[in-house]
C-alpha atoms as a PDB file:
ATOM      1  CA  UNK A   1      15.739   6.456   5.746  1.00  0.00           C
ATOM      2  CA  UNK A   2      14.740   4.532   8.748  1.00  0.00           C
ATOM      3  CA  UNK A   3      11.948   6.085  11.466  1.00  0.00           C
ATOM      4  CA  UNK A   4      13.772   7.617  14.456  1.00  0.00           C
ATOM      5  CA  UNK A   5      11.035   6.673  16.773  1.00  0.00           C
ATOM      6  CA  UNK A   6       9.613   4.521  19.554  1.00  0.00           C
ATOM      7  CA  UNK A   7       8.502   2.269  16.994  1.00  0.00           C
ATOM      8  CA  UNK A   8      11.206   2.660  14.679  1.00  0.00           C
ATOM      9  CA  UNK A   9      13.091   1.449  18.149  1.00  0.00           C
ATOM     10  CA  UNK A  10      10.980  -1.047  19.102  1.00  0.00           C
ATOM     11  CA  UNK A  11      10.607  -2.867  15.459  1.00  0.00           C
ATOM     12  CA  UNK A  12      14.411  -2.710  14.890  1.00  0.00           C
ATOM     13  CA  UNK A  13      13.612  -0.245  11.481  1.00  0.00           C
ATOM     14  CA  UNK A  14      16.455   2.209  13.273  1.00  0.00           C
ATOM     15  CA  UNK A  15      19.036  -0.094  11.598  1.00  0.00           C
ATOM     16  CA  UNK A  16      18.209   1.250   8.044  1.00  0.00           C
ATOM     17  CA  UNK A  17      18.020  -0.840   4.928  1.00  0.00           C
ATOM     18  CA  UNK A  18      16.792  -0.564   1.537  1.00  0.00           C
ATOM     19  CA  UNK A  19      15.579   2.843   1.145  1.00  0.00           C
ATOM     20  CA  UNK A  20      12.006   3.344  -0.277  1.00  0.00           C
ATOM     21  CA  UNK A  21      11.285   4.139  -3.421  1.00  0.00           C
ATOM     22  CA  UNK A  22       8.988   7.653  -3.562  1.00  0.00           C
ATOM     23  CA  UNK A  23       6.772   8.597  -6.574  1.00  0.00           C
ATOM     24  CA  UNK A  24       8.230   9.648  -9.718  1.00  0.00           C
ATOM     25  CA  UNK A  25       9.575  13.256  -9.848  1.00  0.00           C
ATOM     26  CA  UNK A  26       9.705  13.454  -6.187  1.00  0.00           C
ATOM     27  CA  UNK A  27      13.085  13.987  -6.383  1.00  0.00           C
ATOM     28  CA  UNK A  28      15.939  14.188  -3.289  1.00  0.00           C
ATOM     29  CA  UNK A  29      14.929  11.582  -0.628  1.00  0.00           C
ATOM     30  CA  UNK A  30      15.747  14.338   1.950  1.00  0.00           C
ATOM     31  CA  UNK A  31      13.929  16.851   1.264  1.00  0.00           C
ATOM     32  CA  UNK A  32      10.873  14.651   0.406  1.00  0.00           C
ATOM     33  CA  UNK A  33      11.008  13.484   3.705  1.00  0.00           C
ATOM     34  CA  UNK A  34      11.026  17.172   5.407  1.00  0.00           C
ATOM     35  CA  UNK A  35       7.793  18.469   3.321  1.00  0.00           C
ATOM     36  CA  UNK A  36       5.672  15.749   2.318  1.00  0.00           C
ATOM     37  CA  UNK A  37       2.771  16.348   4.548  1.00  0.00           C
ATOM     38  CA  UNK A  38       1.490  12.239   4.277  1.00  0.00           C
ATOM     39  CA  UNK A  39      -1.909  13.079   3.319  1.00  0.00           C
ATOM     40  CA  UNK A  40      -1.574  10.540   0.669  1.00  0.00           C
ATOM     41  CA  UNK A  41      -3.267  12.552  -2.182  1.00  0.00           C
ATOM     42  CA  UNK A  42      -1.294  10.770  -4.639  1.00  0.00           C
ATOM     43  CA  UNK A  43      -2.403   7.417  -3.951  1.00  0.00           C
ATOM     44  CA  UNK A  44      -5.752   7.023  -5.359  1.00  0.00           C
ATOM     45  CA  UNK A  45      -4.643   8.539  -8.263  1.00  0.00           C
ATOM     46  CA  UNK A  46      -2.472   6.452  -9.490  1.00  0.00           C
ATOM     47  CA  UNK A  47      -3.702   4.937 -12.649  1.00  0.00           C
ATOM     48  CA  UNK A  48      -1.774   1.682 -12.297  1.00  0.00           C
ATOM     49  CA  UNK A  49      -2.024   1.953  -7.813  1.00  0.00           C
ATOM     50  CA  UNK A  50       1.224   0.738  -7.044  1.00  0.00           C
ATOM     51  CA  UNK A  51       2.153   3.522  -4.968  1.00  0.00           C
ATOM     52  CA  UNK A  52       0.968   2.876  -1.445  1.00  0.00           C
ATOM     53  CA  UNK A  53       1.284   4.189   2.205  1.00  0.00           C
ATOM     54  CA  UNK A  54       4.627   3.346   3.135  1.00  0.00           C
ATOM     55  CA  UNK A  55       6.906   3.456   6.426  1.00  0.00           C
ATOM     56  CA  UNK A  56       5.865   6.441   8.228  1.00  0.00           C
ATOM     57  CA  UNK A  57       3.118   7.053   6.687  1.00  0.00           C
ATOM     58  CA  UNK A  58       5.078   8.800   2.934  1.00  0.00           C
ATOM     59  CA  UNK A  59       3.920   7.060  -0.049  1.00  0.00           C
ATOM     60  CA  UNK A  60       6.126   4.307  -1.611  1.00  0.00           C
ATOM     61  CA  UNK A  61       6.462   2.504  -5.362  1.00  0.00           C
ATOM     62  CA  UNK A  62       5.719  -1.099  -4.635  1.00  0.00           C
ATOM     63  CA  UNK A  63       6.980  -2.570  -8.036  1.00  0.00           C
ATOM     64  CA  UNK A  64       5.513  -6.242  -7.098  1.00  0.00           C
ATOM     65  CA  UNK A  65       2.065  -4.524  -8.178  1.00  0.00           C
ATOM     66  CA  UNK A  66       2.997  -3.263 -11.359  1.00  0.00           C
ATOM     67  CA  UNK A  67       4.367  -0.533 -13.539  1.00  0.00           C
ATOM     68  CA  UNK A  68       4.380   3.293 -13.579  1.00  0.00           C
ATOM     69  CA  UNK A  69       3.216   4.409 -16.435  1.00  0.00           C
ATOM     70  CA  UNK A  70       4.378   8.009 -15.732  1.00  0.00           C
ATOM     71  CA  UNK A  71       0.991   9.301 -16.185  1.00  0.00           C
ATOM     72  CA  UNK A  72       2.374  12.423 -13.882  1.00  0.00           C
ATOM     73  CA  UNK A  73      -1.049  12.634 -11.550  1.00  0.00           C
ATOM     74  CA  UNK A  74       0.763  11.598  -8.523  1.00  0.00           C
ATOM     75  CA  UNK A  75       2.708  14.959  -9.152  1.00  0.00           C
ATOM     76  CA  UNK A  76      -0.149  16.726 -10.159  1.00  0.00           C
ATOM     77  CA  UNK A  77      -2.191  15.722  -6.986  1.00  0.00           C
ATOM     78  CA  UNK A  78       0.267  16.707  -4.661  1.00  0.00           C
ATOM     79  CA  UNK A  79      -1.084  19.693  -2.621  1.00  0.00           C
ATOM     80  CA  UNK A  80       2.821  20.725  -1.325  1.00  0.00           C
ATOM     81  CA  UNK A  81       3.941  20.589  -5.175  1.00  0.00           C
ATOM     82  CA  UNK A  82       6.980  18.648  -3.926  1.00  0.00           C
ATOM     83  CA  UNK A  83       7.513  17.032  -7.426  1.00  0.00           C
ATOM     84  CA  UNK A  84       9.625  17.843 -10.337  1.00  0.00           C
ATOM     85  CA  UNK A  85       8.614  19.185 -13.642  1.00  0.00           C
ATOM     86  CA  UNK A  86       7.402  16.238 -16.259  1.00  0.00           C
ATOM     87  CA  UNK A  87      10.144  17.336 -18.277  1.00  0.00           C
ATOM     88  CA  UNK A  88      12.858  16.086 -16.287  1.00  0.00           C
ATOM     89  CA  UNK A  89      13.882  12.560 -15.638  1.00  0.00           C
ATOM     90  CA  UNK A  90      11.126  10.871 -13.276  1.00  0.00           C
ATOM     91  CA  UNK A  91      14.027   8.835 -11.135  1.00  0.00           C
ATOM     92  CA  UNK A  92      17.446   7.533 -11.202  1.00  0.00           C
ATOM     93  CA  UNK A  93      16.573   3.987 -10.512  1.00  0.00           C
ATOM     94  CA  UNK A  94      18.102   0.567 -12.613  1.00  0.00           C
ATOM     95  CA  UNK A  95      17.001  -2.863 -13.169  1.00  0.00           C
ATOM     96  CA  UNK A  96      18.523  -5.481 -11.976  1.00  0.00           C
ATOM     97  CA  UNK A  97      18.085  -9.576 -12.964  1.00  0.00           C
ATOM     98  CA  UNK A  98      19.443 -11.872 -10.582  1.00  0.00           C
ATOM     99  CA  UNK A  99      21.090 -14.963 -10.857  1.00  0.00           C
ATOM    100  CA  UNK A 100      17.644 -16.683 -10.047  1.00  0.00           C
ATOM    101  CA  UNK A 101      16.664 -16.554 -13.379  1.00  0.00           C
ATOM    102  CA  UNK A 102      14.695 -19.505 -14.285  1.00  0.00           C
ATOM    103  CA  UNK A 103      16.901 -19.088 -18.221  1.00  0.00           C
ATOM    104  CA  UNK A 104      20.122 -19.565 -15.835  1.00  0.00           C
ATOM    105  CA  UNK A 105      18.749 -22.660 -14.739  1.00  0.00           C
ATOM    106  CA  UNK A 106      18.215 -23.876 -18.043  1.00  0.00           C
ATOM    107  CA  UNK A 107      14.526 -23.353 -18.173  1.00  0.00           C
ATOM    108  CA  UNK A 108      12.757 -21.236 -20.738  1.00  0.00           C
ATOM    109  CA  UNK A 109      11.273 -17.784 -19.326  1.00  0.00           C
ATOM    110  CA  UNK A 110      10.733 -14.942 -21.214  1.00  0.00           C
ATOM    111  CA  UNK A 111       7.731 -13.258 -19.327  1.00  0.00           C
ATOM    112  CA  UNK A 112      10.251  -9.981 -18.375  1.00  0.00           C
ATOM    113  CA  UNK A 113      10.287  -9.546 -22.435  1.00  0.00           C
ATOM    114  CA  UNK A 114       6.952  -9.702 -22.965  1.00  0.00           C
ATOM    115  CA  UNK A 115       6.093  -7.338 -20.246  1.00  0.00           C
ATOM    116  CA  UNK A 116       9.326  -5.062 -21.231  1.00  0.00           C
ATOM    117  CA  UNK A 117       7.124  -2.219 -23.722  1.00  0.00           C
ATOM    118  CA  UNK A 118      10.417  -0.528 -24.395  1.00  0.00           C
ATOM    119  CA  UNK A 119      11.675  -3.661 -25.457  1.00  0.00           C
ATOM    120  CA  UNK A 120      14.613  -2.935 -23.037  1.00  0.00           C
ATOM    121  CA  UNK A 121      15.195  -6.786 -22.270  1.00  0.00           C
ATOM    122  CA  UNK A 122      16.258  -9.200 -24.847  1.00  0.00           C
ATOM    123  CA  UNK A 123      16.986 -12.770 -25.249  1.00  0.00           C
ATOM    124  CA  UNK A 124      20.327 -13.959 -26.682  1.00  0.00           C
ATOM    125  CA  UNK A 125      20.974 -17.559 -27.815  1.00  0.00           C
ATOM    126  CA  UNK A 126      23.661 -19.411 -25.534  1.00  0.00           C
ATOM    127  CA  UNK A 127      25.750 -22.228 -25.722  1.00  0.00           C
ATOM    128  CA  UNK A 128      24.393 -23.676 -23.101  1.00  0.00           C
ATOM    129  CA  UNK A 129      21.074 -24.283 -25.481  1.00  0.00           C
ATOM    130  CA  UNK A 130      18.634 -21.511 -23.144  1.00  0.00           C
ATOM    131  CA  UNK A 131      18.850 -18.115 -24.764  1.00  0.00           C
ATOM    132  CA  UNK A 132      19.599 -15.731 -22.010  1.00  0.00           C
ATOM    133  CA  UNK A 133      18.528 -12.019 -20.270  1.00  0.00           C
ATOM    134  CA  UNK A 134      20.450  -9.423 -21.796  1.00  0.00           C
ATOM    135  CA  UNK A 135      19.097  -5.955 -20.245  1.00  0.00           C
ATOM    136  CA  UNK A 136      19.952  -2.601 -22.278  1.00  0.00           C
ATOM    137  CA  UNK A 137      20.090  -0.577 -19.594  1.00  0.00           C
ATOM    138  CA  UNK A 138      20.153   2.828 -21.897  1.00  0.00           C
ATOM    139  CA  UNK A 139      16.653   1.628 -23.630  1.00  0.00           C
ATOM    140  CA  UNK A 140      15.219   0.793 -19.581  1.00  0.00           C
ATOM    141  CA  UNK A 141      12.918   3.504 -18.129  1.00  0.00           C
ATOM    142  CA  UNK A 142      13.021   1.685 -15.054  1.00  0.00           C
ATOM    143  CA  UNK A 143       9.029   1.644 -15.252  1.00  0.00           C
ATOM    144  CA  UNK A 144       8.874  -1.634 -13.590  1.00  0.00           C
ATOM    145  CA  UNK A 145       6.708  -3.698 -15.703  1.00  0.00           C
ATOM    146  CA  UNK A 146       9.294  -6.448 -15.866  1.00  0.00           C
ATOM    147  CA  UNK A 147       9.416  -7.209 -12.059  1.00  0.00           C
ATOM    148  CA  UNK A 148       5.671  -8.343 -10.886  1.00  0.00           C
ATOM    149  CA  UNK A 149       5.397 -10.901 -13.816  1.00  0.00           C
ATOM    150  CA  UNK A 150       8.534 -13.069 -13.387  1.00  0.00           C
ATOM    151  CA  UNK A 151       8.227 -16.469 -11.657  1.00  0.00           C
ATOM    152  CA  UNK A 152      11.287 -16.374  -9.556  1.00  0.00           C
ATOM    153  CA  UNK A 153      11.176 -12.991  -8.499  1.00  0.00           C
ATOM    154  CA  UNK A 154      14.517 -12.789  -9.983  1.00  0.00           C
ATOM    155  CA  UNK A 155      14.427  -8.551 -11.167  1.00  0.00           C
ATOM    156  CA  UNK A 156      14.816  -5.963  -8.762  1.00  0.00           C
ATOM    157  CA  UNK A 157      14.910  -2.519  -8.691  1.00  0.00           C
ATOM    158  CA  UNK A 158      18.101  -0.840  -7.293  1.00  0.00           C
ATOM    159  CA  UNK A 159      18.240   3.271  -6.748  1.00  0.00           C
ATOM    160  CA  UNK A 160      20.916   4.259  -9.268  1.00  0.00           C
ATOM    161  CA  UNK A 161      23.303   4.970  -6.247  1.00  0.00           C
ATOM    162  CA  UNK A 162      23.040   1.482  -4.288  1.00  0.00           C
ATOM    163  CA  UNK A 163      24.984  -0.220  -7.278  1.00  0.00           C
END
């Protein structure tokens, strides 16, 4: 959701783009938006501190720092108890790879596997001679690990309705 403001104005953010992506279990972007009071209480408690202050001051995942290890204390820190309970599914978000991949270009990469925990990313032999990505995206937490690791930048996170 862009800023409607002077600076928002000004810096050309009015136009929109890739929406943020908000803690875990913060649920509907909207409503987020309307009672988050931005006193950032959830950002030094992040175990692995890749949420930070974002547009507008509301906190943000930044998924080129690392992976959420759902650990929850974002949630728990939160003094408008905005959040979700644990229970339910943290986000709808979904991994991407691009066609950047250094295995498309014939060179061997496998750091997204080795930083996948779930195991969600896989390499399959090709004919080519490179084994390729191949992303399960039902074994995929969307956690992020995958993403600050690879060399090309190639995976990105989408929010599950931008596909």
């Amino acid at each position: 959701m862009a800023e409607l403001s002077r600076r928002g104005l000004l810096t050309g953010s009015w136009r929109g783009g890739a929406a943020a992506f908000r803690p875990p279990w913060s649920g509907d972007e909207h409503h987020f938006l309307l009672e988050c009071l931005r006193c950032n209480d959830c950002l030094p408690v992040c175990e692995t501190r890749i949420l930070r202050r974002g547009q507008g001051g509301y906190p943000e995942v930044d998924f080129n720092l690392g992976e959420c290890t759902f650990c929850y204390a974002c949630a728990e820190a939160c003094p408008q108890k905005l959040f979700s309970a644990r229970e339910s599914s943290p986000w709808e978000h979904t991994l991407f790879i691009g066609d950047t991949c250094m295995a498309y270009s014939q060179v061997e990469c496998r750091s997204c596997q080795d930083a996948c925990e779930t195991q969600a990313i896989t390499f399959i032999p090709s004919s080519q001679g490179i084994s390729l990505p191949q992303l399960n995206r039902s074994a995929c937490n969307a956690c992020g690990g995958c993403i600050s690791g690879c060399p090309v930048s190639a995976l990105t996170m989408r929010h599950a309705d931008a596909n």
